[in-house]
PDB file of N, CA and C in Angstrom:
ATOM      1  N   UNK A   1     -14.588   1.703  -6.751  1.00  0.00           N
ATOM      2  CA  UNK A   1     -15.741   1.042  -6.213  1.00  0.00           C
ATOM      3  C   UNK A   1     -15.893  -0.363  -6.786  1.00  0.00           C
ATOM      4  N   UNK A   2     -15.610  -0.442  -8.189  1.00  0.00           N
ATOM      5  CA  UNK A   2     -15.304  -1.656  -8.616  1.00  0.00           C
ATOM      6  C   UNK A   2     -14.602  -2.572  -7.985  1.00  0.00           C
ATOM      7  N   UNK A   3     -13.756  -2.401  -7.652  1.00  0.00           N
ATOM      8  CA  UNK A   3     -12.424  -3.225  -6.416  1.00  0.00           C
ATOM      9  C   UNK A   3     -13.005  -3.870  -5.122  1.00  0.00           C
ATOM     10  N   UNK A   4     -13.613  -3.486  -4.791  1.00  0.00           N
ATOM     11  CA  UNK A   4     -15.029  -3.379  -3.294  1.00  0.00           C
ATOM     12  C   UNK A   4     -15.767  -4.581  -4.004  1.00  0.00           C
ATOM     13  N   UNK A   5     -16.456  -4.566  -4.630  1.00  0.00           N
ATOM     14  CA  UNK A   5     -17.402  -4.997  -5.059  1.00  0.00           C
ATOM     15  C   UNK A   5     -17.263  -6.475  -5.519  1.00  0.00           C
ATOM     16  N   UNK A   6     -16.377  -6.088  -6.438  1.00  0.00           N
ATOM     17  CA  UNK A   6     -15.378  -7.855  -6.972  1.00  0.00           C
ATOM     18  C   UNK A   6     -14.983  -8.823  -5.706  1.00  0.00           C
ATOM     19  N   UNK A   7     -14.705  -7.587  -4.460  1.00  0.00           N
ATOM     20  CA  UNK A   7     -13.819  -8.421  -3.413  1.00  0.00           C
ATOM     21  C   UNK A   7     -15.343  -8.707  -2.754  1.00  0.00           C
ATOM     22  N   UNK A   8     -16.575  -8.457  -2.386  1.00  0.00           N
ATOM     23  CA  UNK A   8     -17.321  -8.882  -1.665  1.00  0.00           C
ATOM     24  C   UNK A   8     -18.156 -10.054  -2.314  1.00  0.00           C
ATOM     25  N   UNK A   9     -17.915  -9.769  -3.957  1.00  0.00           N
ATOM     26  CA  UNK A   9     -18.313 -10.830  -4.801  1.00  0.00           C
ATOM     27  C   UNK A   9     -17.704 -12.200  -4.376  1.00  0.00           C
ATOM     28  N   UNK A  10     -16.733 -12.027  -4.685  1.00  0.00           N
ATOM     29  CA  UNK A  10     -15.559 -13.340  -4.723  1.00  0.00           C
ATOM     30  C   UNK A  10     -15.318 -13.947  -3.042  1.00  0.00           C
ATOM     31  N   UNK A  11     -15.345 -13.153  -2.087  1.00  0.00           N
ATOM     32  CA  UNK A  11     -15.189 -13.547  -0.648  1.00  0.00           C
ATOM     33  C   UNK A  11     -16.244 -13.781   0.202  1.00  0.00           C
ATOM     34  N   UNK A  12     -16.605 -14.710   0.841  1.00  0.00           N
ATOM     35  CA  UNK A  12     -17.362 -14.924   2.155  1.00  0.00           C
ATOM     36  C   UNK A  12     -16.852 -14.041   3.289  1.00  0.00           C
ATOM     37  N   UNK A  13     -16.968 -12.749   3.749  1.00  0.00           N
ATOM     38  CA  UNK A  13     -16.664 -12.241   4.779  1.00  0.00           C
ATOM     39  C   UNK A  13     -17.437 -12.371   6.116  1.00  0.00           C
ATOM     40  N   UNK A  14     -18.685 -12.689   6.081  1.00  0.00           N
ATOM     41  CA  UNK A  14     -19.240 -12.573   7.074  1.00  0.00           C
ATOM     42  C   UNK A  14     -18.777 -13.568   8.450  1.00  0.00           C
ATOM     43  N   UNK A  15     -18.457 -13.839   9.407  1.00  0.00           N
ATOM     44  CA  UNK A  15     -17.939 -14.239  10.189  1.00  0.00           C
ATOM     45  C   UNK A  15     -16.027 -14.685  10.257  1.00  0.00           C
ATOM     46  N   UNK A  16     -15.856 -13.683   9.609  1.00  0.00           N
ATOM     47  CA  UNK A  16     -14.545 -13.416   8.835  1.00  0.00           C
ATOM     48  C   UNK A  16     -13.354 -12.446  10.016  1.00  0.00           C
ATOM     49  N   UNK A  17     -12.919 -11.514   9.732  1.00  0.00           N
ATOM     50  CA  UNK A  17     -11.747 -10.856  10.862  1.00  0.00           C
ATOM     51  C   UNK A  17     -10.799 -10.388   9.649  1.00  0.00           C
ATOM     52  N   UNK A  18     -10.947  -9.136   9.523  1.00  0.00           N
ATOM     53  CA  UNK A  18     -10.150  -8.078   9.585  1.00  0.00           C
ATOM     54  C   UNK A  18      -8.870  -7.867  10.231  1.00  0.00           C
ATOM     55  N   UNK A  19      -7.744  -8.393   9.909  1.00  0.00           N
ATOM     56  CA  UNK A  19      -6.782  -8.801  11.148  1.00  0.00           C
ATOM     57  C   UNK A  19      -5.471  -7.324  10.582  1.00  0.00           C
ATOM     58  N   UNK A  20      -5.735  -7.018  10.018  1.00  0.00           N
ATOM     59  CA  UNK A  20      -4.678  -5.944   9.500  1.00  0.00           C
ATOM     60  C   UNK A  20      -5.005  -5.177   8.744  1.00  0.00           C
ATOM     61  N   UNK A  21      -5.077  -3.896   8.777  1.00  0.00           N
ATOM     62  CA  UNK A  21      -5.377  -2.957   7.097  1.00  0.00           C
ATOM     63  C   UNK A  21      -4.195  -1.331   7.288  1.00  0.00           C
ATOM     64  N   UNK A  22      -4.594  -0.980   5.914  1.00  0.00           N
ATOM     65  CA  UNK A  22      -3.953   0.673   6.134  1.00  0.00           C
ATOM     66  C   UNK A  22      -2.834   0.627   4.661  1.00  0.00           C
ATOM     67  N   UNK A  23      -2.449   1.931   4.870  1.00  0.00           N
ATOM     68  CA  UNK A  23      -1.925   2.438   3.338  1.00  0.00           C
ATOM     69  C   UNK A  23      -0.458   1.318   3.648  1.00  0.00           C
ATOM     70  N   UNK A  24      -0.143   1.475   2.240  1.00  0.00           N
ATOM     71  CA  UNK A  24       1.216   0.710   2.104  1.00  0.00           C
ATOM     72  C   UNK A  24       2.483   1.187   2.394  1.00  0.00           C
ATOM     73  N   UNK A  25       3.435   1.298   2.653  1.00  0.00           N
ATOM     74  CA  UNK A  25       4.800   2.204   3.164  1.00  0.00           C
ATOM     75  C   UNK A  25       4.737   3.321   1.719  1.00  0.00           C
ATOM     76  N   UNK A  26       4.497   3.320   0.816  1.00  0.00           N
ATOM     77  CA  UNK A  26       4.723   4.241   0.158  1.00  0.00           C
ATOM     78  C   UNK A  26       2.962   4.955  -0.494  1.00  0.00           C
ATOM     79  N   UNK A  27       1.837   5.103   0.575  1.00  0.00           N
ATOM     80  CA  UNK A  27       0.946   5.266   0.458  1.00  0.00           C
ATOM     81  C   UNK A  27       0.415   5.582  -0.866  1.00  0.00           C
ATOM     82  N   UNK A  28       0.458   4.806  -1.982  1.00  0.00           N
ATOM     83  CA  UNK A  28      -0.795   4.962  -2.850  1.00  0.00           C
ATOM     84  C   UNK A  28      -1.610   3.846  -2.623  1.00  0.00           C
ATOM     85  N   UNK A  29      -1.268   2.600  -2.274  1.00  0.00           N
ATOM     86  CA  UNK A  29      -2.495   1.730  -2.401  1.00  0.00           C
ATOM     87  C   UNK A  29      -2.625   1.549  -1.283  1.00  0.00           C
ATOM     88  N   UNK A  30      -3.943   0.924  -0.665  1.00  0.00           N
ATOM     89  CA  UNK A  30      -4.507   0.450   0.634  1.00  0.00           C
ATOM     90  C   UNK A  30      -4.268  -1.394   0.518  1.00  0.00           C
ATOM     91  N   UNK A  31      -3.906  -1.772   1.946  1.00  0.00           N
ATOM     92  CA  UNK A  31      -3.938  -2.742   1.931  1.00  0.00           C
ATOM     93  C   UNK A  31      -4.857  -3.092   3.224  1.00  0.00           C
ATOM     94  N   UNK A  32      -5.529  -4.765   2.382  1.00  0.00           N
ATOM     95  CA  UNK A  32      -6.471  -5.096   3.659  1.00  0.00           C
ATOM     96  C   UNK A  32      -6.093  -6.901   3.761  1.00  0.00           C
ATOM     97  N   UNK A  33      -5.847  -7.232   4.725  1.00  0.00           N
ATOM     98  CA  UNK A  33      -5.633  -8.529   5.274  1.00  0.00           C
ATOM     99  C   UNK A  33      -6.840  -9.194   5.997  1.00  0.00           C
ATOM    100  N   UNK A  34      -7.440 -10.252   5.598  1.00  0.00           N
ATOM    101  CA  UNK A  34      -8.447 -11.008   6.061  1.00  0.00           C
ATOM    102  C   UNK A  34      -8.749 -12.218   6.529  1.00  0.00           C
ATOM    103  N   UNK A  35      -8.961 -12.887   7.151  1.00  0.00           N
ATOM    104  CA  UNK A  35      -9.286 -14.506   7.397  1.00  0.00           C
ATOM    105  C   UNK A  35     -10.537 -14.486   7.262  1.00  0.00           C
ATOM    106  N   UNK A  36     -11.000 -15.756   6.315  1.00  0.00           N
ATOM    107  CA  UNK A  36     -12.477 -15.841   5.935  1.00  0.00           C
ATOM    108  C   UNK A  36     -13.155 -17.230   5.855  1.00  0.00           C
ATOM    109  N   UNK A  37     -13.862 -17.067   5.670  1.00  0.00           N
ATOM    110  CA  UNK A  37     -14.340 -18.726   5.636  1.00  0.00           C
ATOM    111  C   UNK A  37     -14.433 -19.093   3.891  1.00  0.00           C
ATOM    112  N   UNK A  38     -14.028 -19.947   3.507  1.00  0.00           N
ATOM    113  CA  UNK A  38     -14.225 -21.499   4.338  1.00  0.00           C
ATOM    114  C   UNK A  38     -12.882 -21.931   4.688  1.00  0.00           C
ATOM    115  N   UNK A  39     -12.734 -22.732   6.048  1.00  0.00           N
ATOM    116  CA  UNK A  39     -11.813 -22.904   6.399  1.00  0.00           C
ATOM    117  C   UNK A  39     -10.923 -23.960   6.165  1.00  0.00           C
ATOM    118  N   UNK A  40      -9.276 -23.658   6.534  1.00  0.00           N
ATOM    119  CA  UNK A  40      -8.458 -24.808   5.773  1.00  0.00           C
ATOM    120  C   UNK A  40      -8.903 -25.851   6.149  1.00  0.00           C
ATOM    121  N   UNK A  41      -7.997 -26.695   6.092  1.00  0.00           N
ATOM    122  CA  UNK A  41      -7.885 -28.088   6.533  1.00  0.00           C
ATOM    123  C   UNK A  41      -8.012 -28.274   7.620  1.00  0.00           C
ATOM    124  N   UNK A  42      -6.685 -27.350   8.305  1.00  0.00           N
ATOM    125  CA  UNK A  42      -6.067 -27.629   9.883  1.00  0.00           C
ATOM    126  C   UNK A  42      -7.213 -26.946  10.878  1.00  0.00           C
ATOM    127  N   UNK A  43      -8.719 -26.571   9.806  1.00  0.00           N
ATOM    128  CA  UNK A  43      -9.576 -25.516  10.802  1.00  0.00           C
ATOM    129  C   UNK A  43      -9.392 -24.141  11.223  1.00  0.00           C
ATOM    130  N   UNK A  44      -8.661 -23.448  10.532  1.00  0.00           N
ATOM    131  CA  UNK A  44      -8.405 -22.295  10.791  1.00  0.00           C
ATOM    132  C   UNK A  44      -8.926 -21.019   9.814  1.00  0.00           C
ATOM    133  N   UNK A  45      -9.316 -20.284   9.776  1.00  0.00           N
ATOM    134  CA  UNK A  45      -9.812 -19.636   8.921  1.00  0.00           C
ATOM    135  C   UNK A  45      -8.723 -19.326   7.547  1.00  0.00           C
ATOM    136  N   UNK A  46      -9.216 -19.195   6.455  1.00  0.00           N
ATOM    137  CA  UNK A  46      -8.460 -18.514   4.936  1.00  0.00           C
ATOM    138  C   UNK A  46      -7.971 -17.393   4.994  1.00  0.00           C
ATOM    139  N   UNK A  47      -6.466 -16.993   5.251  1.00  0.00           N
ATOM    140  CA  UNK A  47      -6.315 -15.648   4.986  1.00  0.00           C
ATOM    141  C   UNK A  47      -6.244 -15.331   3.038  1.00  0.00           C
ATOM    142  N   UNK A  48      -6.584 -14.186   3.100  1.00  0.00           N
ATOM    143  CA  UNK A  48      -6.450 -13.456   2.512  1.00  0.00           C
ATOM    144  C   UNK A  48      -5.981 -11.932   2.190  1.00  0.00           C
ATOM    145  N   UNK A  49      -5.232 -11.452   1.419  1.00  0.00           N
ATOM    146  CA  UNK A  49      -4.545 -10.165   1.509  1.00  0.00           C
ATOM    147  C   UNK A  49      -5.177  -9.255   0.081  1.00  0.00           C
ATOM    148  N   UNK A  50      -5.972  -8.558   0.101  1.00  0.00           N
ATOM    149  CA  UNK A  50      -6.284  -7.625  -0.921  1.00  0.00           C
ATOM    150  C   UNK A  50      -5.842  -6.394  -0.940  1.00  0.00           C
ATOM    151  N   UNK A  51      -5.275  -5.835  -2.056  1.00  0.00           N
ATOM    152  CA  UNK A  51      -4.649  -4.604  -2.304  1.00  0.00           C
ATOM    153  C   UNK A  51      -5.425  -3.659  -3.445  1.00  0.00           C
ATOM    154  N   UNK A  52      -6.021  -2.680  -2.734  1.00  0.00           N
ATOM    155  CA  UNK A  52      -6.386  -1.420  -3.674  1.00  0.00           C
ATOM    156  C   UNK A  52      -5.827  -0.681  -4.060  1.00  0.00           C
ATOM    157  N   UNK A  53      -5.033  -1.148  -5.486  1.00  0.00           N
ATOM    158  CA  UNK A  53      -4.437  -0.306  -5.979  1.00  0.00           C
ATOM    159  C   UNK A  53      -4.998   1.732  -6.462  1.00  0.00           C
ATOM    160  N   UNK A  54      -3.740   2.452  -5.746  1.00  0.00           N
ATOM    161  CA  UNK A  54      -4.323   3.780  -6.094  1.00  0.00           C
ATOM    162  C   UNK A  54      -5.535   4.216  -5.500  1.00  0.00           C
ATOM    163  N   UNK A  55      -5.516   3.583  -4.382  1.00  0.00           N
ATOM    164  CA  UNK A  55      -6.117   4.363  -3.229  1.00  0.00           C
ATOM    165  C   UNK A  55      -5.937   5.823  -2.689  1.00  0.00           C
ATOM    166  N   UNK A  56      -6.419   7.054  -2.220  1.00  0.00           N
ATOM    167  CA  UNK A  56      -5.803   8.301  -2.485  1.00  0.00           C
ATOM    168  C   UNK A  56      -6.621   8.443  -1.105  1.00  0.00           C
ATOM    169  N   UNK A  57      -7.635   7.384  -0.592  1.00  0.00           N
ATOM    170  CA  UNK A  57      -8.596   8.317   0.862  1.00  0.00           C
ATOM    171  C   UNK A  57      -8.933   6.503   0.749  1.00  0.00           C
ATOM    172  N   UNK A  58      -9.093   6.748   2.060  1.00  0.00           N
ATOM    173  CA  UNK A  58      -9.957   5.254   3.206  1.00  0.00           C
ATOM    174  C   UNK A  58     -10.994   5.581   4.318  1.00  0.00           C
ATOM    175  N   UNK A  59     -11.435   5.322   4.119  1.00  0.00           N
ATOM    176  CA  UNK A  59     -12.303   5.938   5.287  1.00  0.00           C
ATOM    177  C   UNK A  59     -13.281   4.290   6.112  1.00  0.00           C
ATOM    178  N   UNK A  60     -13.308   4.016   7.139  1.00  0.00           N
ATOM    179  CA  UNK A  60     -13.741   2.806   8.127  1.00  0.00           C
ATOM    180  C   UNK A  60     -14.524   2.915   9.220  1.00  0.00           C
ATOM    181  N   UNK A  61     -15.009   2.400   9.596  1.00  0.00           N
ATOM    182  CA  UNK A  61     -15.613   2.492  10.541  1.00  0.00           C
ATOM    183  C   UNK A  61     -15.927   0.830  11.739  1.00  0.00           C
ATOM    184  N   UNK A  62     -16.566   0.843  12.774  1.00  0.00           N
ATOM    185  CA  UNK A  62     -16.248  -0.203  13.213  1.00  0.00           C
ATOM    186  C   UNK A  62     -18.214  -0.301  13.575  1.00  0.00           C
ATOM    187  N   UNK A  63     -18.913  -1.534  13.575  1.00  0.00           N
ATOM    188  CA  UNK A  63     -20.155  -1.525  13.937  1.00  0.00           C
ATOM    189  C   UNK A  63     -20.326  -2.314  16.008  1.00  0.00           C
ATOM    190  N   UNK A  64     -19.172  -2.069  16.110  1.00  0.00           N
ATOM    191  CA  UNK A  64     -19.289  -2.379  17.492  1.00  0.00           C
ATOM    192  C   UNK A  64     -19.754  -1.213  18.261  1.00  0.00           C
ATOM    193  N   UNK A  65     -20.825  -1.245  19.036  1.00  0.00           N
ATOM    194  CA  UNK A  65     -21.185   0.109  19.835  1.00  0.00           C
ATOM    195  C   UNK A  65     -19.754   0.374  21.537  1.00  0.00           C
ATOM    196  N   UNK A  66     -20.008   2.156  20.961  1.00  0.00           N
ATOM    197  CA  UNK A  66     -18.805   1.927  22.028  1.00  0.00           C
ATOM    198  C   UNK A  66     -18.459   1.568  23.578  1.00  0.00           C
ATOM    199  N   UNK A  67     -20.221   1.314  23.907  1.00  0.00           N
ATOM    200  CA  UNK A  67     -20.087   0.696  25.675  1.00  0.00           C
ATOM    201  C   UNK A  67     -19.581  -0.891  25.421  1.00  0.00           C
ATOM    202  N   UNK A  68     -19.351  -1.793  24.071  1.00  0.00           N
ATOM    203  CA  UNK A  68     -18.500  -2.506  24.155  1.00  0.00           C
ATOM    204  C   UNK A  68     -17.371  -2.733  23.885  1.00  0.00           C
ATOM    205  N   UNK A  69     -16.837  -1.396  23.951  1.00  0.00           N
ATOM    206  CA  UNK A  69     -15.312  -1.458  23.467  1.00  0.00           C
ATOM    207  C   UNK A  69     -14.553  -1.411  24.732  1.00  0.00           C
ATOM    208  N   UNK A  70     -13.690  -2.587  25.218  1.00  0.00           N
ATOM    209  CA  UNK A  70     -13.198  -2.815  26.570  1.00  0.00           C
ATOM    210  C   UNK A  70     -11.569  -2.313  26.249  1.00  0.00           C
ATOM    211  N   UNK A  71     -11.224  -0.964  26.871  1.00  0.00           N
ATOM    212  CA  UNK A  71      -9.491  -0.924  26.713  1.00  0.00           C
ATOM    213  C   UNK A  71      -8.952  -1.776  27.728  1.00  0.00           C
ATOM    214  N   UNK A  72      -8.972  -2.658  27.307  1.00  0.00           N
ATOM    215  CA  UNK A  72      -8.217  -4.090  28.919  1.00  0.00           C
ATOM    216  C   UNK A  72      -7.208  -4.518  27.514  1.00  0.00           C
ATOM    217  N   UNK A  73      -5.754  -3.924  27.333  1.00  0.00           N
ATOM    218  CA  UNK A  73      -4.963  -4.457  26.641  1.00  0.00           C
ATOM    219  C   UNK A  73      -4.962  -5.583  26.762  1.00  0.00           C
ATOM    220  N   UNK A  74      -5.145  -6.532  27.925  1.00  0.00           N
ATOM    221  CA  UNK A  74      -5.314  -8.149  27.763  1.00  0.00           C
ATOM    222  C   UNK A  74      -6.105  -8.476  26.788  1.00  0.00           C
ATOM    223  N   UNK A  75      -7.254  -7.799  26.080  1.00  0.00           N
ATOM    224  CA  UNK A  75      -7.939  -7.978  25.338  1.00  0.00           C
ATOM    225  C   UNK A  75      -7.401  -8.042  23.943  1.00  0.00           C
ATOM    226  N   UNK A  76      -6.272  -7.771  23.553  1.00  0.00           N
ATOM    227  CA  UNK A  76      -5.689  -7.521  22.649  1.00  0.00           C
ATOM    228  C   UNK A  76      -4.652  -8.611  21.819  1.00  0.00           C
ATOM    229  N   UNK A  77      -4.548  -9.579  23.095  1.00  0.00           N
ATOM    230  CA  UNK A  77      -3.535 -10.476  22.943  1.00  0.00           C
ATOM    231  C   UNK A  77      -4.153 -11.996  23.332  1.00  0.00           C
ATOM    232  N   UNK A  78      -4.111 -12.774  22.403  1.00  0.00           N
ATOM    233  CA  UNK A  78      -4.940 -14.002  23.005  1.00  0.00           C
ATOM    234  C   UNK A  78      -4.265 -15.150  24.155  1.00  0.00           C
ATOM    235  N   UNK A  79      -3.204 -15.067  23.731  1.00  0.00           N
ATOM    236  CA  UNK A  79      -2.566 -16.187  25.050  1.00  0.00           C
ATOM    237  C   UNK A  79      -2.618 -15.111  26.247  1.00  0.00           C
ATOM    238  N   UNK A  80      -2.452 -13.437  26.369  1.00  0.00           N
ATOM    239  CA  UNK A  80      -2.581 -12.705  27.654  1.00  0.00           C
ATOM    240  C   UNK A  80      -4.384 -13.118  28.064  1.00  0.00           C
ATOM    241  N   UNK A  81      -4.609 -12.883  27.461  1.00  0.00           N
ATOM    242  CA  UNK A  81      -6.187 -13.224  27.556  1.00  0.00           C
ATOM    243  C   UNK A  81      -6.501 -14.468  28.449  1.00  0.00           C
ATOM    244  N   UNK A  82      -5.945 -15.827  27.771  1.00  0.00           N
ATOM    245  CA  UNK A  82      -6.154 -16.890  28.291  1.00  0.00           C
ATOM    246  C   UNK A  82      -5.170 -17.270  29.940  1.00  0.00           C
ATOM    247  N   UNK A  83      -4.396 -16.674  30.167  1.00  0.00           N
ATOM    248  CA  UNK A  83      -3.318 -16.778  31.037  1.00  0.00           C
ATOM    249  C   UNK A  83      -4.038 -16.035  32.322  1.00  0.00           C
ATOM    250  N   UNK A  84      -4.716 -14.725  31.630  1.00  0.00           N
ATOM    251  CA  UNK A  84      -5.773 -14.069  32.790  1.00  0.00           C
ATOM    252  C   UNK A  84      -6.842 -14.730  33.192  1.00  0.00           C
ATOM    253  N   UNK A  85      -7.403 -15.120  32.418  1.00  0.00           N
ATOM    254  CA  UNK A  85      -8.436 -16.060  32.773  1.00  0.00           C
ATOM    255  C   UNK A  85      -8.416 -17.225  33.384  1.00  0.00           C
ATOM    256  N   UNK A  86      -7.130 -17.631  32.807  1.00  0.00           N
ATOM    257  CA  UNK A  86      -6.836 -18.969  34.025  1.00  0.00           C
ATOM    258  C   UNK A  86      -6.777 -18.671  35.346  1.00  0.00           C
ATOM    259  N   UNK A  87      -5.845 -17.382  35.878  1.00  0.00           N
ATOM    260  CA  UNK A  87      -5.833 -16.650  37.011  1.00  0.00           C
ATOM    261  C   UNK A  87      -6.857 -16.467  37.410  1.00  0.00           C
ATOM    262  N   UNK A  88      -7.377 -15.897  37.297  1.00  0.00           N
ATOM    263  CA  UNK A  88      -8.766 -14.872  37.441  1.00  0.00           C
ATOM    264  C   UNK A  88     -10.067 -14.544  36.417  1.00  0.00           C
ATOM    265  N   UNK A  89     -11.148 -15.741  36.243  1.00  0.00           N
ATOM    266  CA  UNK A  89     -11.520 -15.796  35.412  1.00  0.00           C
ATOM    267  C   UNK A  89     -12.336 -14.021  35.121  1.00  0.00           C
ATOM    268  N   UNK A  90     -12.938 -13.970  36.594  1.00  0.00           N
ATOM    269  CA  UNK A  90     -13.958 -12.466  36.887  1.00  0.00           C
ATOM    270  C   UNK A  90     -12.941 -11.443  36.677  1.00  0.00           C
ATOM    271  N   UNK A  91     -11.488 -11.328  36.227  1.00  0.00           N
ATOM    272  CA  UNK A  91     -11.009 -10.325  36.225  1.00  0.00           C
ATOM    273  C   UNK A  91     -11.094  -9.752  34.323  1.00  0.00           C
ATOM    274  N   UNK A  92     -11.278 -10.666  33.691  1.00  0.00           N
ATOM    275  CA  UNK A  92     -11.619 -10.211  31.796  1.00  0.00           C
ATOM    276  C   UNK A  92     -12.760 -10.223  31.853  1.00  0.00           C
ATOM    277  N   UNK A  93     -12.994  -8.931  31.446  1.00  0.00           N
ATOM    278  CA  UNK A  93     -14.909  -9.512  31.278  1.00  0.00           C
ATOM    279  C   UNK A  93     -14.633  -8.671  29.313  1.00  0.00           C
ATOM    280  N   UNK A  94     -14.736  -9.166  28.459  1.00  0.00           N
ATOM    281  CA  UNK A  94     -14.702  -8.760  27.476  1.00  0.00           C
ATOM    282  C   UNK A  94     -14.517  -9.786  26.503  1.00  0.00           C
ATOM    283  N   UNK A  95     -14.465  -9.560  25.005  1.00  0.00           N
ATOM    284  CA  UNK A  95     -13.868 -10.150  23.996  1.00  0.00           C
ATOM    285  C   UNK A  95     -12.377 -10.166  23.825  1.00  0.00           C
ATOM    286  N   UNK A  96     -11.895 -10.888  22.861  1.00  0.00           N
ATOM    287  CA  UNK A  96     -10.873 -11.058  22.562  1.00  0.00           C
ATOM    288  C   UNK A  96     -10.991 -10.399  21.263  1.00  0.00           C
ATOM    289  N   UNK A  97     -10.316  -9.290  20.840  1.00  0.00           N
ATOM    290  CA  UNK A  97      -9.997  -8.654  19.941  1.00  0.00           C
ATOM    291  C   UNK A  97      -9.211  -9.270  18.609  1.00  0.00           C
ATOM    292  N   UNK A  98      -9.910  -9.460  17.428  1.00  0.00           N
ATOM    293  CA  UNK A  98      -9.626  -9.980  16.594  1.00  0.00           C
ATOM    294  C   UNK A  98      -9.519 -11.238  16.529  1.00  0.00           C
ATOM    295  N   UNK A  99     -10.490 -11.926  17.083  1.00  0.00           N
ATOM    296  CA  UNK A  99     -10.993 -13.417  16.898  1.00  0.00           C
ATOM    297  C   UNK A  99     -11.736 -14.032  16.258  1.00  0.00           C
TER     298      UNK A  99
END
């Protein structure tokens, strides 16, 4: 819990992205990958990669309610996203997943 705590200490997450997580190929530690603010130079958000060492359970959850969770795999991919929309703007009606 200590590990949690240091990392919410030390990081600005809030308008941040979660872009990767889950156990490591040889599952004892959890790994979590982040982009956060404040942002570089070039304007892009800070990644960051934190590792919980000796992790043994994870447990997550997501605070998006699920009438907005759109399975439109275009949603998943940002240039598919933008390429649809150029087409057909009324055909995405959703977010872009992990933006």
């Amino acid at each position: 819990m200590d590990d949690i705590q240091k990392l919410l200490n030390e990081w600005d997450m809030f308008d941040g992205a979660i872009v990767q997580h889950g156990f490591t190929e040889y599952n004892r530690d959890y790994r979590l990958f982040i982009e956060i603010l404040p942002l570089r130079e070039d304007g892009t958000l800070h990644p960051v990669e934190y590792l919980f060492r000796g992790c043994m359970e994870a447990h997550y959850m997501t605070v998006v309610p699920a009438f907005a969770v759109y399975m439109n795999d275009t949603l998943i991919d940002f240039e598919k996203y933008e390429e649809a929309y150029k087409n057909s703007p009324d055909s995405v009606d959703g977010f872009v997943w992990g933006v």
